[in-house]
Protein backbone atom coordinates (compact mmCIF):
# COMPACT_ATOMS: atom_id res chain seq x y z
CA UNK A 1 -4.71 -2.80 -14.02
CA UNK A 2 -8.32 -1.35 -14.34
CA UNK A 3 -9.31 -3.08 -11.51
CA UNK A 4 -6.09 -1.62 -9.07
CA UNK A 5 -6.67 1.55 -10.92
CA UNK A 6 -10.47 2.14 -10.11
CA UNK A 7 -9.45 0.64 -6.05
CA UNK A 8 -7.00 3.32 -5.76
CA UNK A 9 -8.67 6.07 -7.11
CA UNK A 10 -11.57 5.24 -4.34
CA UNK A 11 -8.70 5.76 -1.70
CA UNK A 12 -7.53 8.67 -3.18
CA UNK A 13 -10.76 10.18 -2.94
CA UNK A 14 -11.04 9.41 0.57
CA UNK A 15 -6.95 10.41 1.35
CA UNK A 16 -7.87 14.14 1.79
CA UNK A 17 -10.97 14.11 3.47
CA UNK A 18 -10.86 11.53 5.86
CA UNK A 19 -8.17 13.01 8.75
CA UNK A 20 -10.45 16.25 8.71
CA UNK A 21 -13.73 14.57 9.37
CA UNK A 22 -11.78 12.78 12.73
CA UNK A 23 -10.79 16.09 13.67
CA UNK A 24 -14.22 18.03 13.45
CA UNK A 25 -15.44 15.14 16.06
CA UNK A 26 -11.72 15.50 17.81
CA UNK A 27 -10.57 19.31 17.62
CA UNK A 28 -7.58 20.01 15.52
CA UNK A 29 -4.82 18.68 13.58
CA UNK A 30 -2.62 17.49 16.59
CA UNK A 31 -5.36 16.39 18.41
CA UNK A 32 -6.49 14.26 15.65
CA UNK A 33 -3.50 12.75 15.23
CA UNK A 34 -4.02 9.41 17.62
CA UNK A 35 -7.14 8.56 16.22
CA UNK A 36 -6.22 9.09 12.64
CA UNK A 37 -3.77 7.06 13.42
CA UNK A 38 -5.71 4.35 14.96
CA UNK A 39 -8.35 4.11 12.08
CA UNK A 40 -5.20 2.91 10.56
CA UNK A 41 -4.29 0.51 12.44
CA UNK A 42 -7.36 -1.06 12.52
CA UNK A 43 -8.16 -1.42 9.03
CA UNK A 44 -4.30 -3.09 8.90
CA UNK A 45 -4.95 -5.24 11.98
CA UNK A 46 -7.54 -6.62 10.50
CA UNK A 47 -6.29 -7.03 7.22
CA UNK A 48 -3.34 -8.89 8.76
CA UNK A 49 -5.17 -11.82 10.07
CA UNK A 50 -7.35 -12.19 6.96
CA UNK A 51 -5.40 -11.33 4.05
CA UNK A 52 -3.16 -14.77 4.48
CA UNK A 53 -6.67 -16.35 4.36
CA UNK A 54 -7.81 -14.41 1.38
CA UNK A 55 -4.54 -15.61 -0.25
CA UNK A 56 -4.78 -19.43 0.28
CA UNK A 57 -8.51 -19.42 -0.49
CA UNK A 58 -7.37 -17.56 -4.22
CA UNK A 59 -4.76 -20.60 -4.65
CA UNK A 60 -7.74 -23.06 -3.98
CA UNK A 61 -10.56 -21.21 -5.55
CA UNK A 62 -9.08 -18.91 -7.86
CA UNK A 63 -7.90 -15.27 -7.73
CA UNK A 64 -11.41 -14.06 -9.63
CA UNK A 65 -13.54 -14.89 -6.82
CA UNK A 66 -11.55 -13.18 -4.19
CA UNK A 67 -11.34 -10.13 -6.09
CA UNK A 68 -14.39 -10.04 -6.64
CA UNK A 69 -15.90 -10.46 -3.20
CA UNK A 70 -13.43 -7.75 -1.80
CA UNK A 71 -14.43 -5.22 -4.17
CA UNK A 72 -18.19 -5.38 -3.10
CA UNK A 73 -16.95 -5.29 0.57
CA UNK A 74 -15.23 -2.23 -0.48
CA UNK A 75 -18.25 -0.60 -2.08
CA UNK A 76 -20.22 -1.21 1.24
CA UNK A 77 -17.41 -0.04 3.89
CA UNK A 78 -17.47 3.37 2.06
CA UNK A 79 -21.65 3.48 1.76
CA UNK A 80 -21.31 3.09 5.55
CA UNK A 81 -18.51 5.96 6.05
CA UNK A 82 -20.63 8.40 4.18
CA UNK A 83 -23.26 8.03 6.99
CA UNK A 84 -21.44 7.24 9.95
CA UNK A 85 -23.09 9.46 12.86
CA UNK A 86 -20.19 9.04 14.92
CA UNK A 87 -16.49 8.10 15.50
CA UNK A 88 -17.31 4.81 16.57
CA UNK A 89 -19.00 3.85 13.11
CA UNK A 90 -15.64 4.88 11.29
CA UNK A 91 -13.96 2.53 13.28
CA UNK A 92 -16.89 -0.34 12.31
CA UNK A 93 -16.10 0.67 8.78
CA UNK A 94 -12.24 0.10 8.79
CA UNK A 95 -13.09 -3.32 10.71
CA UNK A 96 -14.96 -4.37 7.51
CA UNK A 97 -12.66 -3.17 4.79
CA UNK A 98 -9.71 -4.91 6.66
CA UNK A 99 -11.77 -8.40 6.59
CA UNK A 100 -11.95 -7.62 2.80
CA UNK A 101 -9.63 -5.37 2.26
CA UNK A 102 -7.33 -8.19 0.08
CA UNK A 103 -7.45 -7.03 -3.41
CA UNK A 104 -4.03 -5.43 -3.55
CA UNK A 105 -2.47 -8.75 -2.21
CA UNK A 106 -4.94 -11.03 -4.84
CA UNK A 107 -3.89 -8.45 -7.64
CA UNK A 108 -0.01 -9.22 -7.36
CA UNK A 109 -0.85 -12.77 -7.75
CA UNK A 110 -2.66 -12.25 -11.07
CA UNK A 111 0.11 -10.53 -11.85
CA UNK A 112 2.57 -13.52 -10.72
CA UNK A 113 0.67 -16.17 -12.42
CA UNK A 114 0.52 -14.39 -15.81
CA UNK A 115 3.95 -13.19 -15.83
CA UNK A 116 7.09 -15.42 -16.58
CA UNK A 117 9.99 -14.57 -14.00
CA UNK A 118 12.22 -12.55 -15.98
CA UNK A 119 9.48 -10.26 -16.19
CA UNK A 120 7.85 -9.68 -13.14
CA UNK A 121 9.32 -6.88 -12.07
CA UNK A 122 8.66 -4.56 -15.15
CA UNK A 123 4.79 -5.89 -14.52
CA UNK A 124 4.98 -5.62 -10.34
CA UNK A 125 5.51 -2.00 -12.36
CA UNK A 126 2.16 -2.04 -13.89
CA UNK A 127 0.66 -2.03 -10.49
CA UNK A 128 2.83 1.05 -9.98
CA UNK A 129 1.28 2.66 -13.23
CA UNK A 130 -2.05 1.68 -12.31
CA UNK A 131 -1.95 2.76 -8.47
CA UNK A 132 -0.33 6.46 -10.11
CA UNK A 133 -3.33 6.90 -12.34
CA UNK A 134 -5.98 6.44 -9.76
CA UNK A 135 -3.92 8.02 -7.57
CA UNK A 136 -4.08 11.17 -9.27
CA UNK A 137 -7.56 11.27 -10.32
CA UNK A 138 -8.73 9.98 -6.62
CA UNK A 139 -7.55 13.59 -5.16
CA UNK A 140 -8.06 15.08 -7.85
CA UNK A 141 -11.31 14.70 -7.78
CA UNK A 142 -11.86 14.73 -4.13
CA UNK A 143 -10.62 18.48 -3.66
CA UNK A 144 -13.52 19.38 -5.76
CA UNK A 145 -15.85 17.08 -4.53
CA UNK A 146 -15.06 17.95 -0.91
CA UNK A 147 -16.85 21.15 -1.17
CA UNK A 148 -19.96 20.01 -2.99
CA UNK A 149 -23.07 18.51 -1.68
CA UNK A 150 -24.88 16.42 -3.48
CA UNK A 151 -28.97 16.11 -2.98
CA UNK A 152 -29.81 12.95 -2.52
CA UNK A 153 -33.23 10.88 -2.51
CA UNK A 154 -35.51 9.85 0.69
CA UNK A 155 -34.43 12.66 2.49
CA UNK A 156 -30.78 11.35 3.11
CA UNK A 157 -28.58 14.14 4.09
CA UNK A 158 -24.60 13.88 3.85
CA UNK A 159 -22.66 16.79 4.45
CA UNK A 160 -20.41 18.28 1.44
CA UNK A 161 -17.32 17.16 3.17
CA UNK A 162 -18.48 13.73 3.23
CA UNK A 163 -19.21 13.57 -1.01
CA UNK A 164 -15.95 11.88 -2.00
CA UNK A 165 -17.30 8.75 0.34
CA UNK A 166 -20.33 8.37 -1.85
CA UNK A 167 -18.07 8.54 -5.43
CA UNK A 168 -15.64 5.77 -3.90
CA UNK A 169 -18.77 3.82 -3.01
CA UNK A 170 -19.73 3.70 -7.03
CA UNK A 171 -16.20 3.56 -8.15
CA UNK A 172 -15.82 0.53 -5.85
CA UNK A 173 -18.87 -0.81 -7.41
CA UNK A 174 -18.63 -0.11 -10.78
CA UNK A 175 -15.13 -1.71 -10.35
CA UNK A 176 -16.78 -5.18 -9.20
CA UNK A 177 -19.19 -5.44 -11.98
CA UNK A 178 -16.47 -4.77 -13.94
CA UNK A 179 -14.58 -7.35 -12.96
CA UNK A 180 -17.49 -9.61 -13.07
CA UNK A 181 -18.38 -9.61 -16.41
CA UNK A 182 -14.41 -9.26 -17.95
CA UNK A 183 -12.23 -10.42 -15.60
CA UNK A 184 -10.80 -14.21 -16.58
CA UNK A 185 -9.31 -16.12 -13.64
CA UNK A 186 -5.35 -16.39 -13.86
CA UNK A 187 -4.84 -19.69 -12.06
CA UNK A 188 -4.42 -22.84 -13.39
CA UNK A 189 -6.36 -25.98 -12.17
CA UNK A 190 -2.69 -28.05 -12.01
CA UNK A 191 -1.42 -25.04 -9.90
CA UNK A 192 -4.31 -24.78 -7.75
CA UNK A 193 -4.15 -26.77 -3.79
CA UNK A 194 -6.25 -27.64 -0.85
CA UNK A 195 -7.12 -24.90 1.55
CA UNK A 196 -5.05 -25.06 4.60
CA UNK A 197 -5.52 -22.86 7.77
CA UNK A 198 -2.03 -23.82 9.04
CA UNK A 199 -1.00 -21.72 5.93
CA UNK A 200 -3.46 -18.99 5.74
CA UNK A 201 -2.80 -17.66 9.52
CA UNK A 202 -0.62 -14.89 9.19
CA UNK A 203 2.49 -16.18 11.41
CA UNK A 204 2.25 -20.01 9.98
CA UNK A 205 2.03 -18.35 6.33
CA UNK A 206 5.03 -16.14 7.66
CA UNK A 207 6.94 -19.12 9.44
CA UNK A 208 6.37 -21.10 6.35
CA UNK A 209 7.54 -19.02 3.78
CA UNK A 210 10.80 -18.71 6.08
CA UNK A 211 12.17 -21.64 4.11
CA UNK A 212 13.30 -19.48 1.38
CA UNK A 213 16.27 -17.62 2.65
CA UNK A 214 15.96 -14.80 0.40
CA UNK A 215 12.36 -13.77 1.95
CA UNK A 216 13.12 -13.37 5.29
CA UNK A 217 15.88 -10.68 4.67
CA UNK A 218 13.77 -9.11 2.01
CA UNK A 219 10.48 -9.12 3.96
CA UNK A 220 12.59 -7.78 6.51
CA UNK A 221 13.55 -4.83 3.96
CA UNK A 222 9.61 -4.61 2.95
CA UNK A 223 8.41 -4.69 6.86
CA UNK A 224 10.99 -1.40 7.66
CA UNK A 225 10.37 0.42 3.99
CA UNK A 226 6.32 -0.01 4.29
CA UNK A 227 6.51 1.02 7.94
CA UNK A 228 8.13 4.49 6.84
CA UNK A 229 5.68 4.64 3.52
CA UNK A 230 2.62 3.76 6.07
CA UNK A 231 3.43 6.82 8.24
CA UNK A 232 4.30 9.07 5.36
CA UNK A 233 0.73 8.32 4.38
CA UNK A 234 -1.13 8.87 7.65
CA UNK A 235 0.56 12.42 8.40
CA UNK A 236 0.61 13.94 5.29
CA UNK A 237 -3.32 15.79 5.68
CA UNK A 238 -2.40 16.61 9.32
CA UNK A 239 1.46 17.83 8.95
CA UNK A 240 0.52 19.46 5.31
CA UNK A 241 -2.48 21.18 6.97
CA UNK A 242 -0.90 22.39 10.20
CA UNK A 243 2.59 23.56 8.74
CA UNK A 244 2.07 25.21 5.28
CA UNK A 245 -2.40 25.36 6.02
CA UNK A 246 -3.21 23.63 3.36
CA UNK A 247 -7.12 22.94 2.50
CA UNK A 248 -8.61 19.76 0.56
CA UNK A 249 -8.10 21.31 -2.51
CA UNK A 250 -3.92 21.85 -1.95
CA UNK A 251 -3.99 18.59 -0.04
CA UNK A 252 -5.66 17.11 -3.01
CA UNK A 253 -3.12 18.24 -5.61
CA UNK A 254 -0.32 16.79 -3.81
CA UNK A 255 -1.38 14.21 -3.35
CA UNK A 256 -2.51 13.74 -7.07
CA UNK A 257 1.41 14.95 -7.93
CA UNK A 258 2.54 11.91 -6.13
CA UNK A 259 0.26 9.45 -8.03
CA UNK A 260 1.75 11.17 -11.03
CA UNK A 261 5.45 10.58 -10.48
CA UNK A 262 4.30 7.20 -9.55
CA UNK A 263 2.74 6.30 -12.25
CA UNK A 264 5.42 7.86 -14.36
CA UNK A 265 8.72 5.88 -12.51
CA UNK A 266 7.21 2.60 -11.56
CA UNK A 267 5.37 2.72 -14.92
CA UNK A 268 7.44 3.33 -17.26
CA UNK A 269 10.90 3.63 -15.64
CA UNK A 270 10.87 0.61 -13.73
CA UNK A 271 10.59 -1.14 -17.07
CA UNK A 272 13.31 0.93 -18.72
CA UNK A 273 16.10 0.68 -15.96
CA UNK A 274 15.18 -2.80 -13.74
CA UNK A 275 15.98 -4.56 -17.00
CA UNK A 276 19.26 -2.74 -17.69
CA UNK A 277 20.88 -2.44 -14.18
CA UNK A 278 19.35 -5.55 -12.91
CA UNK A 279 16.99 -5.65 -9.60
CA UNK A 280 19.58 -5.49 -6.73
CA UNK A 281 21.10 -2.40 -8.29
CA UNK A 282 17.38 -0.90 -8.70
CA UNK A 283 16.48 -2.07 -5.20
CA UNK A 284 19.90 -0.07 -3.41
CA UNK A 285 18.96 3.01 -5.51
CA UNK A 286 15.33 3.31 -4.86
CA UNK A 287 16.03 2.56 -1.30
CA UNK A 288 18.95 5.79 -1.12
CA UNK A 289 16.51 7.98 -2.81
CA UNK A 290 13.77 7.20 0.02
CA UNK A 291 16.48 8.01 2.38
CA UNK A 292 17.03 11.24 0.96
CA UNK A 293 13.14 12.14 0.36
CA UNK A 294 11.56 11.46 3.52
CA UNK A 295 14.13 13.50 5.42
CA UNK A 296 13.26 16.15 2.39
CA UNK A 297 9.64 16.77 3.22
CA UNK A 298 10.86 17.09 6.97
CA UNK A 299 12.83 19.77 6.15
CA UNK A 300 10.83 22.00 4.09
CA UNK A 301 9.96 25.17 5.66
CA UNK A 302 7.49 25.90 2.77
CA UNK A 303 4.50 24.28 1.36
CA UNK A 304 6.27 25.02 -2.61
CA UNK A 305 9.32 22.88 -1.05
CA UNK A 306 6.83 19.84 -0.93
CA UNK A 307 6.97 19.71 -4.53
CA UNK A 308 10.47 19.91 -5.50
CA UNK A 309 11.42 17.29 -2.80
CA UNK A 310 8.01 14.93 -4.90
CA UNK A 311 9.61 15.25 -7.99
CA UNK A 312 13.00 13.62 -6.73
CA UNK A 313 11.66 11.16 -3.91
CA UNK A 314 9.74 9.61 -6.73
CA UNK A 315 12.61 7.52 -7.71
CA UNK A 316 12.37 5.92 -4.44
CA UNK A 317 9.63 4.15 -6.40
CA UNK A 318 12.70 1.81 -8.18
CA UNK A 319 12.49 -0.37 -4.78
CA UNK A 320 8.78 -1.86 -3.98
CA UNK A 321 9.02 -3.38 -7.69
CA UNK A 322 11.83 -4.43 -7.74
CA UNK A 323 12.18 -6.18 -3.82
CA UNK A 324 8.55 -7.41 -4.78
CA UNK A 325 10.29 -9.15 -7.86
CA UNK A 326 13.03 -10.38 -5.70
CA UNK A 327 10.83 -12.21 -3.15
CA UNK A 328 8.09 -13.80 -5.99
CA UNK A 329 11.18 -15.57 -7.24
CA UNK A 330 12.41 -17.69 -4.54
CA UNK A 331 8.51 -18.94 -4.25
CA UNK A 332 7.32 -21.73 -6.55
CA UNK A 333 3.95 -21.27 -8.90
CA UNK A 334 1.52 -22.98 -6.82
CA UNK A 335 2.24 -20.96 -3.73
CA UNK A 336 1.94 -17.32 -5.10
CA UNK A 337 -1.03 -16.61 -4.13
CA UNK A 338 0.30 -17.48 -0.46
CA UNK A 339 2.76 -15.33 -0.77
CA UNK A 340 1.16 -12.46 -1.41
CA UNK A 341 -1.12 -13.02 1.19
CA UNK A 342 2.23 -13.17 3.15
CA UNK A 343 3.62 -9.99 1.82
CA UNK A 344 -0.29 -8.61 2.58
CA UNK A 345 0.41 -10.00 5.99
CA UNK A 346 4.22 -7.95 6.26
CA UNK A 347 2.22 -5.37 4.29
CA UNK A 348 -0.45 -5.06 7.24
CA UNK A 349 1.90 -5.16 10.22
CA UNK A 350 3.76 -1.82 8.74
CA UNK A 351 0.11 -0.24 9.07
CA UNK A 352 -0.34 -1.14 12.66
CA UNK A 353 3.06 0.00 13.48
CA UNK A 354 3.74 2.69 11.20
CA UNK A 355 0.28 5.43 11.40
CA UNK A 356 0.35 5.38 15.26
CA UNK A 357 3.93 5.71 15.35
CA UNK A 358 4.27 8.98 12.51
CA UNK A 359 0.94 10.42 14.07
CA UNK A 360 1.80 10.43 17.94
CA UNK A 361 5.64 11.40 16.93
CA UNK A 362 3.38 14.54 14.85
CA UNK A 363 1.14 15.23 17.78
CA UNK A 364 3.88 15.09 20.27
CA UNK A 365 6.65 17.27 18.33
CA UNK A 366 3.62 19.49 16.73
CA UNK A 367 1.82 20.18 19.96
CA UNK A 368 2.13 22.63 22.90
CA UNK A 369 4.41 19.79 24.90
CA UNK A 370 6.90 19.01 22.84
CA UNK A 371 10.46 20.02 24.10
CA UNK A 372 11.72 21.35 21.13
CA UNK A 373 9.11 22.09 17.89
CA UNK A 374 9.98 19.46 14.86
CA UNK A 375 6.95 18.75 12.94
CA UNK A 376 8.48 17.08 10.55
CA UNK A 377 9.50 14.36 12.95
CA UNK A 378 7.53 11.88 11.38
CA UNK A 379 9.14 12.04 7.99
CA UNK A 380 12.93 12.42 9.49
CA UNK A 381 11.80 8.62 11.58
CA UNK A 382 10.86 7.36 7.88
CA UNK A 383 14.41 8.35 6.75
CA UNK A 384 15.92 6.25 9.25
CA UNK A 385 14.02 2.98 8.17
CA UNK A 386 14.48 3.51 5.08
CA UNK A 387 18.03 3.82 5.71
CA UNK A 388 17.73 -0.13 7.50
CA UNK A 389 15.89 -1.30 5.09
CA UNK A 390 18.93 -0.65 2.61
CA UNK A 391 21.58 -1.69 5.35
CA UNK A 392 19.52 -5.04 5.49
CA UNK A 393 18.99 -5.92 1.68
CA UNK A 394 22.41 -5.29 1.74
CA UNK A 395 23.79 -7.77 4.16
CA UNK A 396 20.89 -10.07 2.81
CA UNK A 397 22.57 -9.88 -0.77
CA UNK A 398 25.87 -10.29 0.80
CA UNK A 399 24.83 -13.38 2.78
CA UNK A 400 22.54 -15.23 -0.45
CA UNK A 401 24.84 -14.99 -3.00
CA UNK A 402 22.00 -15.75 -5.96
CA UNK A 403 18.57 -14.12 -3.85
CA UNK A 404 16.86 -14.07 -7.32
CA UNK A 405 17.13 -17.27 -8.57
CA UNK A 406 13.58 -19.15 -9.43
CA UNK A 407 12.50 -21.61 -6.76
CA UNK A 408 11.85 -24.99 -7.75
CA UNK A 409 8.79 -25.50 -9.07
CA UNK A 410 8.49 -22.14 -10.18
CA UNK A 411 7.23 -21.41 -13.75
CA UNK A 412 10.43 -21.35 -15.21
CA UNK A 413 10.96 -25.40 -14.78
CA UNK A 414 14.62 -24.68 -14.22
CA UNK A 415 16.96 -27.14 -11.94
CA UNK A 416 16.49 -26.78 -7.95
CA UNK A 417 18.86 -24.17 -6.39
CA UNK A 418 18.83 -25.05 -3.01
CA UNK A 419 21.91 -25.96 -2.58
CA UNK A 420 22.88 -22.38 -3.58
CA UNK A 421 20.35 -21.29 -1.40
CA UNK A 422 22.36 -22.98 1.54
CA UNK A 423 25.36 -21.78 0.84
């Protein structure tokens, strides 16, 4: 949790300050919008190809080691932003953080291998509580650190704007030597197998983990929920900024509110309600309340609108959890660690589709051209996944009629249910 919480709070710092920088080298919010977009993208695209491999490597080696390694990565990618003298250099940086950028996906499988199946989704939660706290001092402390400028030694300049790159650079560090001296590894030696790259390329891990039934209408449920999440993400500076002109500093508090009510649902309500109304029921009702929250901060006229719609789309956080849950289930012990890197791999792909799509459906509704003026298009487009993602963990539940029950092999020991699986 300390070590999600510290990784988080580095992006958080970074959220705010980040589409701003592309547009004083572009020229203004709508004209930023591509290339904020395609720093995305990149970072994803690379993390798609290299997170399956990170994954496999953890079930041979160990999840300490990859965690480990990633977090220094990290710590160096933002050094490098900090200085970048150009555009091209921020794209260089998001090149290396996607070859690293694997701790989320190595985290979950901590979190798999320590956790017995009945409770994974109350601790899939943690992560929630964990990504909410860093989440809300990461802004937080970027829309104060984005007008300060720090002196530095050996004549190194870095303008103020640039400051929050320098504190995610020592959070990401201090969060490595953390890990390194307290961090125990999680996997087993009897759990642990051979490295395989037919496994850790991102469509064999896919293509393999196809086997379970209830993964490939669940991943299909994850692909179309991260996709709207992903472009919710990569517009929120730019639409924020252009409709309501926000600054860093009201950019940063939102964007600390939403840690908040993060930490607070899939924290401690995930853990209240999963357990009481089961995961299906929690995955349907997080997945309406996205629905009805995305289309929400499309139609707000008013930048105090933002925040009533927060407080309510919030709940939307019953459904990552609890779908996350769903999936880990049908996957036995010794192949966690790929599945993450699987889920990483799902987790990627809505990253490359999702910030280009949100940011050119921005720039084109937002801009002189569009046809008729509807900058909230972005977040009216995430409604509408949303909406499929429901429609298809719906028909998936329909079609599987037991998608959470415990693979074989899983920790649980219990009897093979594959002929349940089949039916």
């Amino acid at each position: 949790m300390v070590t999600v919480c510290l990784d988080v709070m580095g992006l958080g710092l970074v959220a705010p300050i980040l589409p701003r920088l592309v547009e004083g080298f572009i020229g203004g919010s709508t004209n930023a919008a591509f290339y904020v977009g395609a720093l995305t993208a990149t970072y994803a695209l690379m993390q798609f190809f290299f997170a399956p491999i990170m994954g496999s490597i953890s079930d041979r080696y160990g999840r300490r080691a990859v965690l480990l390694v990633t977090l220094f990565g990290q710590a160096f990618d933002y050094l490098l932003l900090a200085f970048a003298p150009t555009l091209s250099w921020f794209f260089v940086g998001r090149v290396i953080a996607g070859v690293g950028g694997a701790s989320f996906g190595t985290a979950g499988a901590y979190i798999a291998d320590i956790s017995p199946p009945e409770k994974r989704a109350q601790n899939f939660g943690l992560i929630g509580i964990a990504f909410g706290v860093g989440f809300i001092a990461g802004p937080l402390t970027s829309a104060f650190l984005g007008e300060v400028k720090v002196p530095l030694p050996f004549g190194l300049d870095v303008a103020a704007l640039r400051t929050p790159f320098l504190a995610a650079s020592l959070l990401s560090l201090l969060n490595a030597i953390w890990g390194l001296m307290v961090l125990p590894e999680s996997l087993a030696p009897e759990h642990r197998r051979p490295f395989s790259f037919k496994r850790a390329n991102p469509f064999g891990t896919l293509g393999y983990l196809a086997r379970y039934p209830v993964v490939v209408g669940l991943a299909g449920a994850w692909l179309l929920l991260g996709i709207a999440q992903r472009g919710l993400e990569s517009t929120w500076v730019l639409y924020t900024e252009h409709r309501y002109h926000w600054g860093v500093r009201e950019t940063g508090f939102s964007l600390a509110m939403v840690g908040l009510m993060a930490a607070l649902v899939q924290g401690g309500l995930v853990r209240r309600v999963v357990p009481r109304i089961g995961e299906r029921r929690a995955l349907v009702t997080g997945l309406l309340v996205a629905t009805a929250g995305y289309a929400g901060y499309g139609l707000a006229s008013q930048g105090w609108m933002i925040f009533v719609v927060l407080f309510f789309a919030a709940f939307g956080g019953l459904a990552q959890p609890s779908l996350q849950a769903l999936i880990s289930k049908a996957v036995p012990a010794n192949e966690q660690g790929m599945l993450q890197g699987g889920l990483m791999s799902v987790t990627s792909l809505t990253a490359i589709i999702g910030p280009p799509l949100a940011t050119n459906l921005f720039g084109f509704f937002a801009g002189e051209r569009a046809p008729v003026y509807v900058p909230g298009a972005s977040f009216f487009s995430a409604s509408f996944l949303a909406f499929l993602a429901l429609v298809l963990a719906r028909r998936t539940f329909a079609r599987l009629p037991d998608p959470g029950a415990i693979a074989p092999g899983a920790e649980s020991r219990l009897e093979a249910t594959t002929h349940e699986h089949q039916r």
